[in-house]
C-alpha atoms as a PDB file:
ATOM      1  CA  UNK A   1      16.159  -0.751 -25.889  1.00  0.00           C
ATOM      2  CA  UNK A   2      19.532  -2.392 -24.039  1.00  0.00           C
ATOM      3  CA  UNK A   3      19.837   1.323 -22.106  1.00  0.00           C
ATOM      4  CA  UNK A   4      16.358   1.200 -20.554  1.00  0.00           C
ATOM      5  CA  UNK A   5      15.881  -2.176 -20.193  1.00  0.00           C
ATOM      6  CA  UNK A   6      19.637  -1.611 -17.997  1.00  0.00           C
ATOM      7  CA  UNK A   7      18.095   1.242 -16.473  1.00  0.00           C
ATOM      8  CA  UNK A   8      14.881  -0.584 -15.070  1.00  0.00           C
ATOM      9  CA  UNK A   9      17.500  -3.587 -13.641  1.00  0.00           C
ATOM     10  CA  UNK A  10      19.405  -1.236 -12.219  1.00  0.00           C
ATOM     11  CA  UNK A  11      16.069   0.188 -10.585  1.00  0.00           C
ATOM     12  CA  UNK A  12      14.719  -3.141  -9.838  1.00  0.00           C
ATOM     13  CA  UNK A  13      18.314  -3.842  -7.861  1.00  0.00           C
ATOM     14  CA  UNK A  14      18.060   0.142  -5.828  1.00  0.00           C
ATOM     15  CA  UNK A  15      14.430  -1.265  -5.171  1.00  0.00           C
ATOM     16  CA  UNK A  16      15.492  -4.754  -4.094  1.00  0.00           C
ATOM     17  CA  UNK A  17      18.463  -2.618  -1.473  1.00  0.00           C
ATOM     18  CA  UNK A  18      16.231  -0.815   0.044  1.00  0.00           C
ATOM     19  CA  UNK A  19      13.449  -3.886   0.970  1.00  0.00           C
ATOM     20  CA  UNK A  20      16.148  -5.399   2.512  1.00  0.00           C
ATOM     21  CA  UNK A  21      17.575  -2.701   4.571  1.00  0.00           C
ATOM     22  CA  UNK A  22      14.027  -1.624   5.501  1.00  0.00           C
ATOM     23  CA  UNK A  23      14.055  -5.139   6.828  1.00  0.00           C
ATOM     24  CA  UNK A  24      17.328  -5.058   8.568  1.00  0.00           C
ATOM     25  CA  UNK A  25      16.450  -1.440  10.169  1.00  0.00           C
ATOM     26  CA  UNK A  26      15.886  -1.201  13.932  1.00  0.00           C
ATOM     27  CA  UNK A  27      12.125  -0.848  14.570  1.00  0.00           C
ATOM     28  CA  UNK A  28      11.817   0.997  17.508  1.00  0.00           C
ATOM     29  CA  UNK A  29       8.225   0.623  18.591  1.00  0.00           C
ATOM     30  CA  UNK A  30       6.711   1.076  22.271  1.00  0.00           C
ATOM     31  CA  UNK A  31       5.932  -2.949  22.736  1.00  0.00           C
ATOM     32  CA  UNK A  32       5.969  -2.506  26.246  1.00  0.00           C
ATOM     33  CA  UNK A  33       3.663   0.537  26.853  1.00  0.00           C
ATOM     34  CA  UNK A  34       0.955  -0.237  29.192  1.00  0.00           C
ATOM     35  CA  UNK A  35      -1.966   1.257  27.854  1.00  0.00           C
ATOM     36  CA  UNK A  36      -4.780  -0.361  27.216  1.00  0.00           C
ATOM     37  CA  UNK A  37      -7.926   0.986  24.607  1.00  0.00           C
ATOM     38  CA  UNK A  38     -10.929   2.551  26.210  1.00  0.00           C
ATOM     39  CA  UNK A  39     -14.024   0.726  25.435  1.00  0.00           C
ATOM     40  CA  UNK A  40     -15.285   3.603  23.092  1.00  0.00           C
ATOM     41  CA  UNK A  41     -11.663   2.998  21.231  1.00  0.00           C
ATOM     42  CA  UNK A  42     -11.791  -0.507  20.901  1.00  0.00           C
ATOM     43  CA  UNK A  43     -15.698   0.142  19.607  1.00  0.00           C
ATOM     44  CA  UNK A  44     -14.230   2.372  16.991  1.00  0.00           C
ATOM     45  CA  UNK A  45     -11.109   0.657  15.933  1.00  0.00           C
ATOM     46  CA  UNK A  46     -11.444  -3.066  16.770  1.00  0.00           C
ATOM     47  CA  UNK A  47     -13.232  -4.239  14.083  1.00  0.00           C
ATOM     48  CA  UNK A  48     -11.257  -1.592  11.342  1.00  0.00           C
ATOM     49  CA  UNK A  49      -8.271  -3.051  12.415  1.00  0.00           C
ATOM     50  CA  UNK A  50      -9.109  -6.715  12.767  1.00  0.00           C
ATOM     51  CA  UNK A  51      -9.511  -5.888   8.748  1.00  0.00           C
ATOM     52  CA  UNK A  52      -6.832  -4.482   7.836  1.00  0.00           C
ATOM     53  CA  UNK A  53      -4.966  -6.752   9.828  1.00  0.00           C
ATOM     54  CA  UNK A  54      -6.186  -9.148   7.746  1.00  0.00           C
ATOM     55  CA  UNK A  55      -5.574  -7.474   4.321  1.00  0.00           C
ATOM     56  CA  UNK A  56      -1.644  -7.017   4.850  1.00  0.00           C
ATOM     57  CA  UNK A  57      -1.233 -10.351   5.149  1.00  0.00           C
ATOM     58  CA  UNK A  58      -1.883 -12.006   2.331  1.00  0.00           C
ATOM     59  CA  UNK A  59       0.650 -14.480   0.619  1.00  0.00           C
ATOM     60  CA  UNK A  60       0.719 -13.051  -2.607  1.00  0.00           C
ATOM     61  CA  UNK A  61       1.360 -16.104  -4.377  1.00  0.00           C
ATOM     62  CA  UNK A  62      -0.076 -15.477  -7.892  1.00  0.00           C
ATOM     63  CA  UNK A  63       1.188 -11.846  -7.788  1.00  0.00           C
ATOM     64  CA  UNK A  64       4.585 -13.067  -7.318  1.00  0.00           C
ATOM     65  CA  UNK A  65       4.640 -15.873 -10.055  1.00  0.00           C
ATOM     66  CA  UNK A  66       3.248 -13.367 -12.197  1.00  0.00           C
ATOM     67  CA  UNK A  67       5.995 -11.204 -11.239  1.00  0.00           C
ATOM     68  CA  UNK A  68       8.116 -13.760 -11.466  1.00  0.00           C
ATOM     69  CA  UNK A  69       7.004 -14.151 -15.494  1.00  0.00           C
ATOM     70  CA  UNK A  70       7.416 -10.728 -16.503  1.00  0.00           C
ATOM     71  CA  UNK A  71      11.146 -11.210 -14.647  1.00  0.00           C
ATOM     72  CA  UNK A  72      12.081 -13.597 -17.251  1.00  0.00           C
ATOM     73  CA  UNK A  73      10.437 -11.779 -20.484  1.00  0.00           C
ATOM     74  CA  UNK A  74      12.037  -8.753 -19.401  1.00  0.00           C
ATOM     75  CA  UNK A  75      15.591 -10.147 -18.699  1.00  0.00           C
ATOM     76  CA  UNK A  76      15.736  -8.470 -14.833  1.00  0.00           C
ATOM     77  CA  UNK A  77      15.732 -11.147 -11.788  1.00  0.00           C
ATOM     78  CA  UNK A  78      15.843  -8.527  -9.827  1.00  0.00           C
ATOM     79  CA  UNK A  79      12.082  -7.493 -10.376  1.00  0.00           C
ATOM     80  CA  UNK A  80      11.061 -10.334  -9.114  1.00  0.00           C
ATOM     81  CA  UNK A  81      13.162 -10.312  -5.939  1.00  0.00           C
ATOM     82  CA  UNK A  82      12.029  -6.551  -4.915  1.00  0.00           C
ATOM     83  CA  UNK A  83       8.288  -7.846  -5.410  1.00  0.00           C
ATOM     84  CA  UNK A  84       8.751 -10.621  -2.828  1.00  0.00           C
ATOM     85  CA  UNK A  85      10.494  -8.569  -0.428  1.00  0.00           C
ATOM     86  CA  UNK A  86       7.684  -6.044  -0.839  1.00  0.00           C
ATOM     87  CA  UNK A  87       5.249  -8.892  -0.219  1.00  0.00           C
ATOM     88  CA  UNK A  88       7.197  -9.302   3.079  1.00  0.00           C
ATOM     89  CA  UNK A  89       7.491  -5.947   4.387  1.00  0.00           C
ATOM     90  CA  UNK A  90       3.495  -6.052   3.790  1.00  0.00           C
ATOM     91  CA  UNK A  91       3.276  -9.226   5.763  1.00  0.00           C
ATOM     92  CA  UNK A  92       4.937  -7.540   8.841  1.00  0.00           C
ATOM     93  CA  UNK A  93       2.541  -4.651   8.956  1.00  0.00           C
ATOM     94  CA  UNK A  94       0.326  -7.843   9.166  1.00  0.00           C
ATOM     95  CA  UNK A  95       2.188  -9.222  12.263  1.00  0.00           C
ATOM     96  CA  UNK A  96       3.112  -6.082  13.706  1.00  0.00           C
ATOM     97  CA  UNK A  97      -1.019  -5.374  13.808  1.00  0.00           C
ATOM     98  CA  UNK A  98      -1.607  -9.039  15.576  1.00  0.00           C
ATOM     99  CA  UNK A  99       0.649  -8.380  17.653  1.00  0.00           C
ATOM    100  CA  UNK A 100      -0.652  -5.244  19.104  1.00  0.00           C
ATOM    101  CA  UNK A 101      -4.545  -6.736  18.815  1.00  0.00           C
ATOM    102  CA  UNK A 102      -3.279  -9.861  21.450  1.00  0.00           C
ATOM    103  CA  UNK A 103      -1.682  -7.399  23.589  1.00  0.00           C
ATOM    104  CA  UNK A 104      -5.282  -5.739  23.697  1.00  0.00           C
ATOM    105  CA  UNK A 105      -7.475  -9.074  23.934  1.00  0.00           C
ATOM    106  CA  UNK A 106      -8.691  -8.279  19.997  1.00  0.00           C
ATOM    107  CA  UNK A 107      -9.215 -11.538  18.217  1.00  0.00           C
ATOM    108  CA  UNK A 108      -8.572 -12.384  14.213  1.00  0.00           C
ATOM    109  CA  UNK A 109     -10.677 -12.478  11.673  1.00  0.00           C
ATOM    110  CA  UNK A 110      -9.935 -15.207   9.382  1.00  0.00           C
ATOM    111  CA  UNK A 111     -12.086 -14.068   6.432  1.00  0.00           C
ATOM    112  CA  UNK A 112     -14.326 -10.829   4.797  1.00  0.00           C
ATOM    113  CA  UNK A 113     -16.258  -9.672   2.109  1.00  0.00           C
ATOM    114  CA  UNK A 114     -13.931  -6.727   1.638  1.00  0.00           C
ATOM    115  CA  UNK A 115     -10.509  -8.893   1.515  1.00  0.00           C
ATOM    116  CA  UNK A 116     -12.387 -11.952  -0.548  1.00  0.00           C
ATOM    117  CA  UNK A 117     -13.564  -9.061  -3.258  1.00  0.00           C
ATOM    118  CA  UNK A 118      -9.716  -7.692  -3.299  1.00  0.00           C
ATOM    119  CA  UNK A 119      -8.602 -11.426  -3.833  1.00  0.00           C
ATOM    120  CA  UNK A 120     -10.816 -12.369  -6.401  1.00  0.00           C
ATOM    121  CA  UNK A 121     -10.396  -9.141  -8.263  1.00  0.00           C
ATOM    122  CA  UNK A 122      -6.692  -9.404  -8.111  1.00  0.00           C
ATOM    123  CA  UNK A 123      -7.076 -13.129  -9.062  1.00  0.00           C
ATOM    124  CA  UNK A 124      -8.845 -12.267 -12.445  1.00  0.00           C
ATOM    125  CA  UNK A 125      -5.994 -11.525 -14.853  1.00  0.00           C
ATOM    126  CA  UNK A 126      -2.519 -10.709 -15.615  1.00  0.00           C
ATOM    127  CA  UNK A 127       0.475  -8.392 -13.385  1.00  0.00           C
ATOM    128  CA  UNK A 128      -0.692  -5.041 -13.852  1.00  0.00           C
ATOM    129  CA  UNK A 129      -4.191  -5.118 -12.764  1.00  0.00           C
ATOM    130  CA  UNK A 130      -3.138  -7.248  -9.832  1.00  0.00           C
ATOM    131  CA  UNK A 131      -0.772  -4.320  -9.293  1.00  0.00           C
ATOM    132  CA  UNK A 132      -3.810  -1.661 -10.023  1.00  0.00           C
ATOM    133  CA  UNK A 133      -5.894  -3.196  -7.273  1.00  0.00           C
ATOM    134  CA  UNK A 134      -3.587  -3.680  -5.098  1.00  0.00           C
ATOM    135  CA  UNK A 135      -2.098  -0.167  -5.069  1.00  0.00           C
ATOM    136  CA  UNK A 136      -6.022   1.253  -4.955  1.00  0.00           C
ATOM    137  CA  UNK A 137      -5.414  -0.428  -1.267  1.00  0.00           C
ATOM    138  CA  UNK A 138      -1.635   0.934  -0.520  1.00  0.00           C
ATOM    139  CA  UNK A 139      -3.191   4.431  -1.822  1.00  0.00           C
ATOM    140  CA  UNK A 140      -6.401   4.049   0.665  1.00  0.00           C
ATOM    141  CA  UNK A 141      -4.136   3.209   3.448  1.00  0.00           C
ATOM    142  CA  UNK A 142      -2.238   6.202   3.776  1.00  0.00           C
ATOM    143  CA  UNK A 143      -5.245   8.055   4.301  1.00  0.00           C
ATOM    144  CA  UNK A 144      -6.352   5.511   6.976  1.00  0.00           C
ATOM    145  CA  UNK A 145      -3.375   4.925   8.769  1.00  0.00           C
ATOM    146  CA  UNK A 146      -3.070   8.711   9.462  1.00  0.00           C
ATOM    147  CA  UNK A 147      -6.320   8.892  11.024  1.00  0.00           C
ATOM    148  CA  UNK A 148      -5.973   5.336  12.766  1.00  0.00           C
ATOM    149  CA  UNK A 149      -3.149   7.435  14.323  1.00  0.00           C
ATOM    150  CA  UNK A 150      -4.950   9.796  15.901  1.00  0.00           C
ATOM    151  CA  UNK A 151      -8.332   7.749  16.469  1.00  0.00           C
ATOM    152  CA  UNK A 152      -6.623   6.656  19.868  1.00  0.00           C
ATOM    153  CA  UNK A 153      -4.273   7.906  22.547  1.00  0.00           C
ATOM    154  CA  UNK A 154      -2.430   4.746  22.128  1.00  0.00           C
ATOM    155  CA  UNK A 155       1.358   5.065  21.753  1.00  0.00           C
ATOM    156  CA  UNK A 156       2.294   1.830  20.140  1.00  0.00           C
ATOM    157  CA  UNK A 157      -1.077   2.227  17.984  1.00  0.00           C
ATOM    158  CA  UNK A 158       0.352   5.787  17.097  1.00  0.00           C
ATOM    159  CA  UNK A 159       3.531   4.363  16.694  1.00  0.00           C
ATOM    160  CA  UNK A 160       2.536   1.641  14.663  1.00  0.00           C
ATOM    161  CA  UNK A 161       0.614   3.373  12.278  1.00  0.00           C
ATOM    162  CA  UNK A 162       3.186   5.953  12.168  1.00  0.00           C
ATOM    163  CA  UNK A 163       5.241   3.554  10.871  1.00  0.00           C
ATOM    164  CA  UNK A 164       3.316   1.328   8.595  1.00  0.00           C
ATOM    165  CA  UNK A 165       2.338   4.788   6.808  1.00  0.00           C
ATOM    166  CA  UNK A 166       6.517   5.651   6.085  1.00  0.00           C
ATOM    167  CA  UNK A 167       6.578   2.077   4.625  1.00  0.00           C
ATOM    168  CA  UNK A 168       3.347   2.646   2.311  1.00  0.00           C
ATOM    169  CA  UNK A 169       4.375   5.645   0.883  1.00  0.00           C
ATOM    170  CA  UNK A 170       7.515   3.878  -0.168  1.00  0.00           C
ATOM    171  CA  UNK A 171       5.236   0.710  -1.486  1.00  0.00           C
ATOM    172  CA  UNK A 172       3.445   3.248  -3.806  1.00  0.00           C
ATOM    173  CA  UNK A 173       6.696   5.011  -5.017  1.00  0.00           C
ATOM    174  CA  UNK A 174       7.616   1.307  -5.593  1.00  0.00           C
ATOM    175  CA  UNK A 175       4.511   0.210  -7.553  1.00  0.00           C
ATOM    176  CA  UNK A 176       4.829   3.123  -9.388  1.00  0.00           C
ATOM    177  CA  UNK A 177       7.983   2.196 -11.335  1.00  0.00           C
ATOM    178  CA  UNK A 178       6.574  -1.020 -11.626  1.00  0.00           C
ATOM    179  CA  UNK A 179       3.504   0.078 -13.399  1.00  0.00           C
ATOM    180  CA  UNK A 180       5.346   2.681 -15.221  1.00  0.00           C
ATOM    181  CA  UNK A 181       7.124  -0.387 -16.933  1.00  0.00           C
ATOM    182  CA  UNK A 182       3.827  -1.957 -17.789  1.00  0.00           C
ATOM    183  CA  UNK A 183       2.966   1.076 -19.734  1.00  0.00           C
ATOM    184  CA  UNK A 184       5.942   1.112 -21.678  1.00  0.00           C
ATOM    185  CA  UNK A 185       4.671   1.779 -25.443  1.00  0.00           C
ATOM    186  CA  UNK A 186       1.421   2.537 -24.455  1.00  0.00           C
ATOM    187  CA  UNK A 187      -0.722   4.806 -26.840  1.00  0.00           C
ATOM    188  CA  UNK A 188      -1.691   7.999 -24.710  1.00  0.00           C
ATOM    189  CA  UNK A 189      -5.951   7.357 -25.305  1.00  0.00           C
ATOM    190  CA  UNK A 190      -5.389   3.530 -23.665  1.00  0.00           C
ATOM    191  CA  UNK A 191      -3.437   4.796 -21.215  1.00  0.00           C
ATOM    192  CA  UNK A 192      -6.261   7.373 -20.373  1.00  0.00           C
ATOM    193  CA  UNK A 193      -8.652   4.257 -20.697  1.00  0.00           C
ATOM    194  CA  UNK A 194      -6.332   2.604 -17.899  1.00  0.00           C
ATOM    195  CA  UNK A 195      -6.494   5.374 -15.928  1.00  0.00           C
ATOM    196  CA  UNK A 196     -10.312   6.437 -16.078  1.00  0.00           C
ATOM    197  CA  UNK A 197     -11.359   2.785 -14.992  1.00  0.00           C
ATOM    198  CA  UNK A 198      -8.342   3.037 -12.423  1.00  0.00           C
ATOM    199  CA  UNK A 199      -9.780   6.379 -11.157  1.00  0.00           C
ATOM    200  CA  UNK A 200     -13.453   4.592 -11.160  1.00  0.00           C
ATOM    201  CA  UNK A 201     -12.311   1.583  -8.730  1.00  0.00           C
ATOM    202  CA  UNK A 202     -10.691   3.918  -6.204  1.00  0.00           C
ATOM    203  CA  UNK A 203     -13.849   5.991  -6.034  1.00  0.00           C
ATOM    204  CA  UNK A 204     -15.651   2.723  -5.468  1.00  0.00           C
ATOM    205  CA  UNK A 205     -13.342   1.289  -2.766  1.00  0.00           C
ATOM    206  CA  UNK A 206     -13.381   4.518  -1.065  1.00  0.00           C
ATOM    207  CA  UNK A 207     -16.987   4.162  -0.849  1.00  0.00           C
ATOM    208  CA  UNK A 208     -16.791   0.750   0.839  1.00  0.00           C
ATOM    209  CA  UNK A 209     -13.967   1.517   2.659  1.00  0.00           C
ATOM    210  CA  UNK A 210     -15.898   4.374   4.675  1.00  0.00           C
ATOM    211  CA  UNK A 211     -18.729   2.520   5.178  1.00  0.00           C
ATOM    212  CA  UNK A 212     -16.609  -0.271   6.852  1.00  0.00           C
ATOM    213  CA  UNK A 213     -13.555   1.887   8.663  1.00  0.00           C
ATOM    214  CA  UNK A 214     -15.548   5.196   8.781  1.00  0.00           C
ATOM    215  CA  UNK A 215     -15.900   5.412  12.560  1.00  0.00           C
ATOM    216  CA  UNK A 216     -11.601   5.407  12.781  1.00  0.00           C
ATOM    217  CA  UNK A 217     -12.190   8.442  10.089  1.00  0.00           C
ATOM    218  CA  UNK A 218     -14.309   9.929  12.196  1.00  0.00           C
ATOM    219  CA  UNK A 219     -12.500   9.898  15.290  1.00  0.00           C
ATOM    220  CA  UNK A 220      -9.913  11.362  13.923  1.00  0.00           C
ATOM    221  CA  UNK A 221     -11.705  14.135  12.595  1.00  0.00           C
ATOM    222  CA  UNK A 222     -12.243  13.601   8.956  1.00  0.00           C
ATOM    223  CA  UNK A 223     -15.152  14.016   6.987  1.00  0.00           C
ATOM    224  CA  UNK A 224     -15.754  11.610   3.606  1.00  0.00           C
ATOM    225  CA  UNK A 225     -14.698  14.911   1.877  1.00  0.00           C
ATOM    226  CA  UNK A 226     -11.523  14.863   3.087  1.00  0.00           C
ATOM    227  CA  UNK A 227     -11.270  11.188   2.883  1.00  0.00           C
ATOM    228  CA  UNK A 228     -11.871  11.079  -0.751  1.00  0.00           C
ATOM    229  CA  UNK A 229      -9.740  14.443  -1.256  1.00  0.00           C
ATOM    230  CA  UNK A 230      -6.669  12.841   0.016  1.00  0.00           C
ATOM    231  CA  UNK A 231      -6.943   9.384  -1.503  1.00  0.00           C
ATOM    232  CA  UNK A 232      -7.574  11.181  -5.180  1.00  0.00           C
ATOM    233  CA  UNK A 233      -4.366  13.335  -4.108  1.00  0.00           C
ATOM    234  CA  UNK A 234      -2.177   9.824  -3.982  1.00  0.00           C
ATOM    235  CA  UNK A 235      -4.054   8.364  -7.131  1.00  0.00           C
ATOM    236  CA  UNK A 236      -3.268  11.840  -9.365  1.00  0.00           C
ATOM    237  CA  UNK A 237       0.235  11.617  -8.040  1.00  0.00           C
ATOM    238  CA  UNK A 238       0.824   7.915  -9.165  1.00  0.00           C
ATOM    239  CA  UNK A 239      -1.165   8.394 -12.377  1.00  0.00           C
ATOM    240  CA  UNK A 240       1.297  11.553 -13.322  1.00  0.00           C
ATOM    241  CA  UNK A 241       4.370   9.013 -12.244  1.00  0.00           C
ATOM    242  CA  UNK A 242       2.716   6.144 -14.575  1.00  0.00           C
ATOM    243  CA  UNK A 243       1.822   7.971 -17.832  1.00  0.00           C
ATOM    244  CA  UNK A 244       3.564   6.715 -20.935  1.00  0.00           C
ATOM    245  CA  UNK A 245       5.623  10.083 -21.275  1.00  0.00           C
ATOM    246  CA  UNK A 246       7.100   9.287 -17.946  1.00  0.00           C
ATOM    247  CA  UNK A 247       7.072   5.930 -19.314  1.00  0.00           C
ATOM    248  CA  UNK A 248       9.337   6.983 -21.446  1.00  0.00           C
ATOM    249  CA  UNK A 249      11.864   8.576 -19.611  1.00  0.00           C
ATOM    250  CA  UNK A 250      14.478   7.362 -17.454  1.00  0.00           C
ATOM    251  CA  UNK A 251      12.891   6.463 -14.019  1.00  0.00           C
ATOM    252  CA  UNK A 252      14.883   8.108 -11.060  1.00  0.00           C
ATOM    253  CA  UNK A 253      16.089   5.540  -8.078  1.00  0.00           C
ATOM    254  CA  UNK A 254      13.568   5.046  -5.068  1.00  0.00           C
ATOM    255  CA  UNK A 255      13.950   7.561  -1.957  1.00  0.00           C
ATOM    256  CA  UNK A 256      13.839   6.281   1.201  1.00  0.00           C
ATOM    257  CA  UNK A 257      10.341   7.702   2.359  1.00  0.00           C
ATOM    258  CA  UNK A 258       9.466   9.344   5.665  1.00  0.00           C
ATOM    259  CA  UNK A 259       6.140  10.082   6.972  1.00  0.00           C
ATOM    260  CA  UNK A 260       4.737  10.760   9.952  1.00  0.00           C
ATOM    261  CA  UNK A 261       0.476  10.064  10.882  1.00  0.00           C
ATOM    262  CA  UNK A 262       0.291  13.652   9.567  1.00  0.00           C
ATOM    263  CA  UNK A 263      -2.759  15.114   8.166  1.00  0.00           C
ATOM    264  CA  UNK A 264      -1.462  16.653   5.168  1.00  0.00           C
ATOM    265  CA  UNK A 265      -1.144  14.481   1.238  1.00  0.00           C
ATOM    266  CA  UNK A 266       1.582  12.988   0.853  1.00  0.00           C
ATOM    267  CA  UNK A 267       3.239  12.570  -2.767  1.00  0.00           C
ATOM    268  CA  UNK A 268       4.809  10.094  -4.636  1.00  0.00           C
END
């Protein structure tokens, strides 16, 4: 028991290194390109991104005091500190989204029935199926921020995205361990349980979240098929990463991810 619960502090610590030199790393995005969106651009993306915009930056206040719980039952401060710095890098994808919507005259949204319905639902009990619906959004959005990509000829959008997608696949490699230590001792038909109604939400959010963002999808040449292919891709990867006989083993240190708004799955 001392050896792995060293093994996930020394984890938590790799985890909580590389949030803060993601943070420290030079950003080198096109700010100062001139181009402006078509008006059959900003029809297809302004109101998908005013969205998502919104969903990144949320405050994550009762995540993080739950996080900061489970820090002191399992002995490992540094669990905490990762989550909050993950919280933040999610916050700049936030500001980094505003930023490009004032340079194109694309107002805020201050509220939706997509974002209140992630809130509540992540509101309704303890850490893990905060985590769970939270990573059913990191695992739609990289998926979506391939395709917002290519949906425009935009270089900072293209750049953007480009580089909000590196920094999700990271954030699910990251919630993985995390939820891998939540199944810890789990009996293989729960975790099945977990997964099945896991499974069963993504399904359901990648219902809504075609019917909302589905012109972006489109313009970048996906079908639903394809949607749904690649978000079940991420979800089979993280499940595999999760299960209790992974669980079990040691957990290899984070990579730093790369990614590019490039069609193909990637894994976790």
């Amino acid at each position: 028991m001392l050896a792995r619960n060293a093994g996930c502090v020394e984890e938590s610590q790799t985890w909580r290194k590389h949030f803060l030199d993601n943070s420290l790393a030079e950003r080198h995005l096109p700010w100062n390109n001139p181009y402006k969106l078509s008006a059959h651009e900003r029809a297809v993306a302004e109101s998908s991104i005013q969205q998502f915009q919104l969903g990144e930056g949320s405050q994550g206040r009762r995540l993080l005091k739950r996080g900061i719980r489970f820090s002191h039952r399992a002995k490992d401060r540094y669990f905490s500190r990762a989550l909050y710095l993950f919280i933040k890098e999610e916050q700049l994808h936030s500001a980094h989204l505003l930023r490009f919507m004032d340079q194109q005259g694309i107002p805020p949204v201050s509220r939706h029935w997509v974002d209140s319905v992630f809130r509540q639902l992540r509101g309704l009990a303890g850490l893990e199926l905060s985590l769970r619906v939270l990573v059913t959004a990191e695992i739609i959005a990289v998926p979506y921020y391939r395709a917002l990509g290519a949906a425009t000829k935009s270089p900072l959008l293209r750049a953007l995205s480009s580089r909000i997608l590196a920094d999700e696949v990271a954030h699910l490699r990251f919630q993985a361990s995390m939820l891998r230590r939540m199944a810890l001792g789990r009996l293989s038909p729960i975790a099945r349980a977990v997964s099945h109604m896991h499974r069963t939400l993504l399904i359901a959010t990648v219902c809504v979240v075609w019917r909302e963002h589905g012109s972006v999808f489109e313009a970048a040449g996906y079908r639903f098929r394809r949607f749904l292919k690649e978000s079940l891709s991420e979800f089979i990867a993280l499940d595999r990463a999760t299960s209790p006989q992974r669980a079990q083993a040691s957990v290899p240190a984070p990579q730093r991810a790369e990614a590019t708004a490039s069609p193909r799955p990637r894994r976790i």
